[in-house]
Protein backbone atom coordinates (compact mmCIF):
# COMPACT_ATOMS: atom_id res chain seq x y z
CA UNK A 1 6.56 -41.74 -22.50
CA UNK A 2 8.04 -41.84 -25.94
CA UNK A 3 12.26 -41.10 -25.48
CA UNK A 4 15.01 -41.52 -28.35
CA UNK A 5 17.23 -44.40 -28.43
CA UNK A 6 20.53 -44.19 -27.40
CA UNK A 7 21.44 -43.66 -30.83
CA UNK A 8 19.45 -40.78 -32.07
CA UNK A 9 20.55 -38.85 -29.14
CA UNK A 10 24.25 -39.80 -29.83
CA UNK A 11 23.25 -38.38 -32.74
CA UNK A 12 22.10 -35.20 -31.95
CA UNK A 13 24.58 -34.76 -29.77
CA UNK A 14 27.95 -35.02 -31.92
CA UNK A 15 26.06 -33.22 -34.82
CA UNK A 16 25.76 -29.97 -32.74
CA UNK A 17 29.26 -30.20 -31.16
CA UNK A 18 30.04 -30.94 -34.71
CA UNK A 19 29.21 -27.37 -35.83
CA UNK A 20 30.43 -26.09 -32.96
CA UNK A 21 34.26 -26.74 -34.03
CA UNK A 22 33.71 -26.06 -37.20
CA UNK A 23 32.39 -22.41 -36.30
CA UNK A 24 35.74 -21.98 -33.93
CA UNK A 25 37.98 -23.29 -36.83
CA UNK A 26 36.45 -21.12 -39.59
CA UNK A 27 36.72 -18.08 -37.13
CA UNK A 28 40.42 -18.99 -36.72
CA UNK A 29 41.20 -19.52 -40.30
CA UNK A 30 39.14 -16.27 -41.43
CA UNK A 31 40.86 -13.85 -38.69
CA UNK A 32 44.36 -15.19 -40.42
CA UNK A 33 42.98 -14.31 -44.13
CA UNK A 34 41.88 -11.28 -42.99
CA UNK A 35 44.68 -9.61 -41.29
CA UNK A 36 46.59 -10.80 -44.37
CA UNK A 37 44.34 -9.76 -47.49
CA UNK A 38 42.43 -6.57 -45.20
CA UNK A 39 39.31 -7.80 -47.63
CA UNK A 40 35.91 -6.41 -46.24
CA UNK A 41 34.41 -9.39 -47.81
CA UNK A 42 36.49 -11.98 -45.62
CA UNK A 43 35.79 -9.66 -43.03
CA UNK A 44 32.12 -9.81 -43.62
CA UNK A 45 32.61 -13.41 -43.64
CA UNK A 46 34.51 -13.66 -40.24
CA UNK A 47 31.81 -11.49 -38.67
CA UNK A 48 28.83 -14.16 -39.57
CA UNK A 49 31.24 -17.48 -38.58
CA UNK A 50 31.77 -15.28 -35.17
CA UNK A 51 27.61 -15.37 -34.93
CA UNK A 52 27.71 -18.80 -36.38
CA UNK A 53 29.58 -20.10 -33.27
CA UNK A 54 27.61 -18.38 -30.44
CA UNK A 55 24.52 -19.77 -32.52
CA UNK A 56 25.84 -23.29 -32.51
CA UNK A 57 26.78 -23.02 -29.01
CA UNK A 58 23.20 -21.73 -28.06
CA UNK A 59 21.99 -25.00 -30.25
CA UNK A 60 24.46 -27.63 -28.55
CA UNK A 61 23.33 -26.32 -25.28
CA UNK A 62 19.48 -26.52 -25.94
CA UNK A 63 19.45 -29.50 -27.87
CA UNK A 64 21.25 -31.18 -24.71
CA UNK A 65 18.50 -29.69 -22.61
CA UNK A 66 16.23 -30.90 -24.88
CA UNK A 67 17.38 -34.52 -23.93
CA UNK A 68 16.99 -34.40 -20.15
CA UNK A 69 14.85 -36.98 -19.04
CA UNK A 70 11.00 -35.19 -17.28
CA UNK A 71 11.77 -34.80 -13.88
CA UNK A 72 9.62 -33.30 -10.82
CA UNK A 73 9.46 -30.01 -12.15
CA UNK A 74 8.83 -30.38 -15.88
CA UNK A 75 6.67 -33.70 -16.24
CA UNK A 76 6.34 -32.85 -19.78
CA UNK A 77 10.31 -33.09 -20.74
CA UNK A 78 12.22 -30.35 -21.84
CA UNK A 79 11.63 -30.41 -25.37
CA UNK A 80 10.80 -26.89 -25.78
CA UNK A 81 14.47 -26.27 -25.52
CA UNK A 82 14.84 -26.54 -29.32
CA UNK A 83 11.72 -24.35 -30.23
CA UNK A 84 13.70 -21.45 -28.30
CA UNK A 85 16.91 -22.10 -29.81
CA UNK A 86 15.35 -22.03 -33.14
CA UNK A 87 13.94 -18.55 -31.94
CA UNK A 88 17.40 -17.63 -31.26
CA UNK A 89 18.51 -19.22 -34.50
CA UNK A 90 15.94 -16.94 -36.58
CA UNK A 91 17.74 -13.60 -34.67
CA UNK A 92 21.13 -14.56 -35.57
CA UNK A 93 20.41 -15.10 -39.03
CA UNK A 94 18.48 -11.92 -39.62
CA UNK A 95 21.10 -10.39 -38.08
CA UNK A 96 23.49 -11.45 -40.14
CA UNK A 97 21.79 -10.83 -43.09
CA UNK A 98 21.32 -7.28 -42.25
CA UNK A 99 25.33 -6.97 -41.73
CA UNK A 100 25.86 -8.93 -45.17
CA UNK A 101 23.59 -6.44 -46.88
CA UNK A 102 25.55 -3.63 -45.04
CA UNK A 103 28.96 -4.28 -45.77
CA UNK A 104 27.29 -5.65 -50.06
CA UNK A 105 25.96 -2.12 -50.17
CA UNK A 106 29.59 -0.70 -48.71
CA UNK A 107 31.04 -2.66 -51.39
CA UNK A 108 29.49 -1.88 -54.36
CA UNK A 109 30.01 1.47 -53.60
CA UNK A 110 33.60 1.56 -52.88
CA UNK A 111 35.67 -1.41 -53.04
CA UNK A 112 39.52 -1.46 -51.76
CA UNK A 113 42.30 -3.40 -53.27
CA UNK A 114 42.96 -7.04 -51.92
CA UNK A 115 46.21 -7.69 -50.69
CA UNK A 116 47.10 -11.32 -50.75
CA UNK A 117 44.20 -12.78 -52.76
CA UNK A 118 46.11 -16.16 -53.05
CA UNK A 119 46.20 -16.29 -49.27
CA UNK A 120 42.32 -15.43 -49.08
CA UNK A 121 41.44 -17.66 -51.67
CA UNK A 122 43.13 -20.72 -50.45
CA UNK A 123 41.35 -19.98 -47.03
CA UNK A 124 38.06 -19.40 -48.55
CA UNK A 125 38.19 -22.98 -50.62
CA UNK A 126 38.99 -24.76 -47.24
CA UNK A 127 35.83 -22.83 -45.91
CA UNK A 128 33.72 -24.20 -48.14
CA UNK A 129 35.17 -27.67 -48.03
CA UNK A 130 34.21 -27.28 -43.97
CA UNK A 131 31.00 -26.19 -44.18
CA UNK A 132 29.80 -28.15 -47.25
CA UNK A 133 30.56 -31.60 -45.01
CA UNK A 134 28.94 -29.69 -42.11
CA UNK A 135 25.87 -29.23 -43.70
CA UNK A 136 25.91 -32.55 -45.62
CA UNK A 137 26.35 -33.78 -42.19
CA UNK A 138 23.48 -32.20 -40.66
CA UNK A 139 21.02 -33.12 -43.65
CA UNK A 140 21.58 -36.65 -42.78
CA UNK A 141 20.96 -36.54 -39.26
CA UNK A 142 17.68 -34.51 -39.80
CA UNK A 143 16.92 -37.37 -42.53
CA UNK A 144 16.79 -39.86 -39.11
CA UNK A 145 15.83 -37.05 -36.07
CA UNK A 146 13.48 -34.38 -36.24
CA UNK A 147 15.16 -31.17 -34.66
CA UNK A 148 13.90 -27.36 -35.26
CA UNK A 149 17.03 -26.45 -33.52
CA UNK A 150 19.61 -28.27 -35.62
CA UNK A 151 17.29 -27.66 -39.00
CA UNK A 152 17.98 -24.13 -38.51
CA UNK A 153 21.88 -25.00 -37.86
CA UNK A 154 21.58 -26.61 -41.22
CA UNK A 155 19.99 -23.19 -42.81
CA UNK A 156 22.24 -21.34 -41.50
CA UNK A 157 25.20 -23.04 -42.75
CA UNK A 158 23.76 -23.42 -46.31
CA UNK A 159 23.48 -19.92 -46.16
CA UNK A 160 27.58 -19.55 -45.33
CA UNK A 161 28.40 -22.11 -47.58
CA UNK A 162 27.12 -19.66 -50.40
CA UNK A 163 28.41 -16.61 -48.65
CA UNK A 164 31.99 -18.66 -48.34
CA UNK A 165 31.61 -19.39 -52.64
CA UNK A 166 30.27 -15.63 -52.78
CA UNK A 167 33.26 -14.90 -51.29
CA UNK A 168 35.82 -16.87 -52.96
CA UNK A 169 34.09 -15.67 -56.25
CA UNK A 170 34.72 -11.85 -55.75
CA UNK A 171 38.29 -12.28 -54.52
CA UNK A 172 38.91 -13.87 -58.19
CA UNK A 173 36.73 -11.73 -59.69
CA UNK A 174 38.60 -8.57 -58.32
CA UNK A 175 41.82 -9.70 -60.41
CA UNK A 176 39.68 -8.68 -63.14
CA UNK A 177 38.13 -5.65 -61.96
CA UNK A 178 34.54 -6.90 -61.29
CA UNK A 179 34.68 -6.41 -57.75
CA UNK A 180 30.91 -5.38 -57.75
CA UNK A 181 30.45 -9.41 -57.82
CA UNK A 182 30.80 -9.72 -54.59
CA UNK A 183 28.30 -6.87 -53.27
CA UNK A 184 25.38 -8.50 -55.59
CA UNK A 185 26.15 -12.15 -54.42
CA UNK A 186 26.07 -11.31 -51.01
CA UNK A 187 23.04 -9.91 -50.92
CA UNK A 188 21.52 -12.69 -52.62
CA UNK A 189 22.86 -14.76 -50.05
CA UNK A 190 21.01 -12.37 -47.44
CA UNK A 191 17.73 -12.70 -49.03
CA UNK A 192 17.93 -16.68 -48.71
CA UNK A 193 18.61 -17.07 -45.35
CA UNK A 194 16.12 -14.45 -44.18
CA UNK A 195 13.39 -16.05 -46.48
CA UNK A 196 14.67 -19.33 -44.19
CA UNK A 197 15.37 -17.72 -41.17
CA UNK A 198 11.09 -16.73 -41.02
CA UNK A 199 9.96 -20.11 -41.71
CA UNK A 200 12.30 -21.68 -39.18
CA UNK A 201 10.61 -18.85 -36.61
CA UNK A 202 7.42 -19.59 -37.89
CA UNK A 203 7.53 -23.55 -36.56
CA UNK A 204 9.38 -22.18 -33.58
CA UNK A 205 6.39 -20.15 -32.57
CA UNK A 206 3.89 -22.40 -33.38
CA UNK A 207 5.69 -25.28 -31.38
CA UNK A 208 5.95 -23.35 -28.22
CA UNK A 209 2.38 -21.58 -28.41
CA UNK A 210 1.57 -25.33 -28.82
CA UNK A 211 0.01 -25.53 -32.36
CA UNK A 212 -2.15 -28.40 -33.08
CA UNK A 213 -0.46 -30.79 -35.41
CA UNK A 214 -1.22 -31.21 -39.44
CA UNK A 215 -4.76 -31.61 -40.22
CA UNK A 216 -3.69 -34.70 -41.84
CA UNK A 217 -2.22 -35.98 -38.78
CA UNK A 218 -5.61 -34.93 -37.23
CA UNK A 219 -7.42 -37.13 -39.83
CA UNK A 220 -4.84 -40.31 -39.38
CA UNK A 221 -5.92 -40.23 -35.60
CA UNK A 222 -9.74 -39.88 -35.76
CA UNK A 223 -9.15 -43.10 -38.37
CA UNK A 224 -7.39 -44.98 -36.21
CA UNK A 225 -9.48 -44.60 -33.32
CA UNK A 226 -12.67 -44.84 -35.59
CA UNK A 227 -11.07 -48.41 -36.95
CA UNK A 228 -11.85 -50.07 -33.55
CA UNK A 229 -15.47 -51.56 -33.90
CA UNK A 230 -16.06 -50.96 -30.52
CA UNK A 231 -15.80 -46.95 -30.58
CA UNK A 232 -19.34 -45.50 -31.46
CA UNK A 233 -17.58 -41.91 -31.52
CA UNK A 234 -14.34 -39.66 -30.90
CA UNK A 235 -14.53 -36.37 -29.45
CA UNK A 236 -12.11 -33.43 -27.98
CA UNK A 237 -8.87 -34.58 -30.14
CA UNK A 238 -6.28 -32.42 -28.92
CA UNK A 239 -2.61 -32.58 -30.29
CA UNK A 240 0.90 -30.74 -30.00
CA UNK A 241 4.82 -31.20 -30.07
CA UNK A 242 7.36 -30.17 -27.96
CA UNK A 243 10.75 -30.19 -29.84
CA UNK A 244 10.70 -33.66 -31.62
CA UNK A 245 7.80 -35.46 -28.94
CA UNK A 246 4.13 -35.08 -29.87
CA UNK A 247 1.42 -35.13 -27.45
CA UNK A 248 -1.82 -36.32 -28.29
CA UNK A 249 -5.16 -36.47 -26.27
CA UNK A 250 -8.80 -37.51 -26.81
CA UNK A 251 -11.72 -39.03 -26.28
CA UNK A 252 -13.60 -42.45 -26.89
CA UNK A 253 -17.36 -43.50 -26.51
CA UNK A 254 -18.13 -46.45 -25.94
CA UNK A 255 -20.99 -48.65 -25.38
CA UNK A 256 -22.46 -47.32 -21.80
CA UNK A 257 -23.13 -51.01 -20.60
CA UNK A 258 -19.31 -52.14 -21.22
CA UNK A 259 -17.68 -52.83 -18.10
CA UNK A 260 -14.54 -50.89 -16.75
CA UNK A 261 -11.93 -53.33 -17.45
CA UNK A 262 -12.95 -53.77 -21.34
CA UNK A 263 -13.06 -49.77 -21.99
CA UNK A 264 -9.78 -49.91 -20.64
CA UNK A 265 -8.49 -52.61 -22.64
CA UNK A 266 -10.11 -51.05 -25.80
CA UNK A 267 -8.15 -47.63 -24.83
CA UNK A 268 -5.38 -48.80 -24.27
CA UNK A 269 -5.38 -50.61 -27.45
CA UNK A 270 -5.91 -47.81 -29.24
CA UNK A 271 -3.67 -45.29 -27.73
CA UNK A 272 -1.09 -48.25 -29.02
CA UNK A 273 -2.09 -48.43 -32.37
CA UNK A 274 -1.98 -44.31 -32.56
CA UNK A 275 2.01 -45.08 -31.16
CA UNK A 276 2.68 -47.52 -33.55
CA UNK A 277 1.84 -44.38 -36.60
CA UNK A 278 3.52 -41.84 -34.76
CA UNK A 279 6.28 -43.29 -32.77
CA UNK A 280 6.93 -40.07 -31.46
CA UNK A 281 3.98 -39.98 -29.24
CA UNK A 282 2.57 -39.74 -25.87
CA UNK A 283 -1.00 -40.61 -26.30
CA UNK A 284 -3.61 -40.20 -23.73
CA UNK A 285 -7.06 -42.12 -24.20
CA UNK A 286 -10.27 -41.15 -21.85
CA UNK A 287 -13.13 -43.45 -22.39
CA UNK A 288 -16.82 -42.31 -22.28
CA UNK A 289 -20.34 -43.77 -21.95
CA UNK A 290 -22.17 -43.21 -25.78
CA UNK A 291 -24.88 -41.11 -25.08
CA UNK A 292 -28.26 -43.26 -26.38
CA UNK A 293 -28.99 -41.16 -29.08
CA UNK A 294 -24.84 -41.66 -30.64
CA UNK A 295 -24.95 -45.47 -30.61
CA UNK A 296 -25.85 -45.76 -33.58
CA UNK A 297 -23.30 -43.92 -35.20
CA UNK A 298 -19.56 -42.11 -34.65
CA UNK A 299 -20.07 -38.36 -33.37
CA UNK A 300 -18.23 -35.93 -35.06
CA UNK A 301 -14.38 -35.11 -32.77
CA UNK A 302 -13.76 -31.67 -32.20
């Protein structure tokens, strides 16, 4: 049973408490600019970093559950945690895009004055300062762990971090009458992280209705398994992940007259050299008797 280090997991786990106080701060520091500047725009804002920290939350929680060791009652780990956070994930962000283009359309049709921009301003800059290391954070532990859940963390803060510059952008731009920036920007904004928020719910789907994995991955199997010049053929290959652990099954025939204890060995050989290419693997290996009519060459896996 493939489990992440110590490490990774640290990993994973002070990323998504990361964004968790950095959703609660940004909440904080956006309710302040608002009550002081009464800008729909920071308002706007404040409403999405509200979302962003029951999403986070929802992520730190699932990406913990995610870790648990299997147990009794899930021999198969937990992993599909962070396929249904990233579910979750694609809501929120859809949802906030709808309220972005909402409030954009509200605003280029009739904008109030900003009281305070200096206030809202200086609060939007430290926004974007936050989130930018958030996300620069995130993209580096995705660069070591696979997560769906924390990718779409990531997507949803990229999104915010243009919102936040959106933001900042129409608050200066309203000094010189051109508050229509801001409805234009944030809709841009809302098309981007709805174009993400569907691919993140794509994977999410096909990782919990247990899609088989790349056909490339398909193809580095059968070739591994093939390599072994005691396998005459490879048959039923059957693959899938759960949150950042793949499972992979199949078949080997081998020569009927082979004795128990060498199909073994050659299996279990195998199954390691399949977990040495994807470290991330549980691999189970059933051997076969070649049928006479196959020994003489590798039947086709299905």
């Amino acid at each position: 049973m493939y489990d992440l280090d110590r490490e990774q997991s640290g990993q994973l786990k002070r990323v998504t408490t990361a964004a968790v106080v950095v959703a609660v701060t940004l909440v904080l520091a956006k309710l302040v600019a608002w009550s002081f500047t009464g800008s729909v725009a920071i308002l706007s804002s404040l409403a999405d970093s509200v979302m962003d920290a029951l999403a986070s939350s929802l992520n730190a929680v699932a990406i913990r559950t995610a870790l648990v060791p299997p147990d009794q009652e899930h021999r198969f780990g937990h992993g599909k945690a962070e396929p249904l956070a990233g579910l979750g994930q694609t809501a929120f962000i859809l949802g906030a895009s709808l309220f972005l283009v909402a409030n954009a359309v509200e605003h280029l049709v009739s904008s109030a004055p900003i009281a305070h921009p200096a206030v809202g301003q200086g609060v939007m800059l430290f926004a974007i300062v936050l989130t930018g290391g958030l996300v620069l954070y995130q993209r580096r532990v995705l660069r070591a762990v696979r997560s769906v859940a924390v990718e779409g963390d990531s997507l949803h803060y990229s999104g915010d971090l243009l919102l936040n510059v959106a933001v900042l952008g129409s608050i200066i731009a309203a000094d010189y009458g051109w508050a229509w920036v801001d409805g234009v920007a944030a809709i841009g904004v809302a098309l981007y992280m709805s174009a993400g928020a569907v691919r993140i719910g794509r994977r999410s789907l096909a990782m919990l209705m247990d899609a088989e994995l790349p056909e490339e991955d398909r193809v580095r199997i059968l070739e591994i398994a093939r390599g072994n010049a005691q396998v005459l053929g490879v048959h039923d290959l059957r693959t899938r992940r759960s949150g950042r652990q793949l499972f992979i099954q199949l078949h080997l025939e081998l020569p009927g007259e082979m004795s128990l204890s060498e199909a073994h060995a050659i299996g279990d050989h195998v199954a390691q050299e399949v977990v040495t290419a994807f470290p991330a693997a549980e691999v189970l290996v059933h051997t076969d008797p070649a049928e006479e009519e196959q020994a003489s060459g590798p039947r086709a896996a299905t």
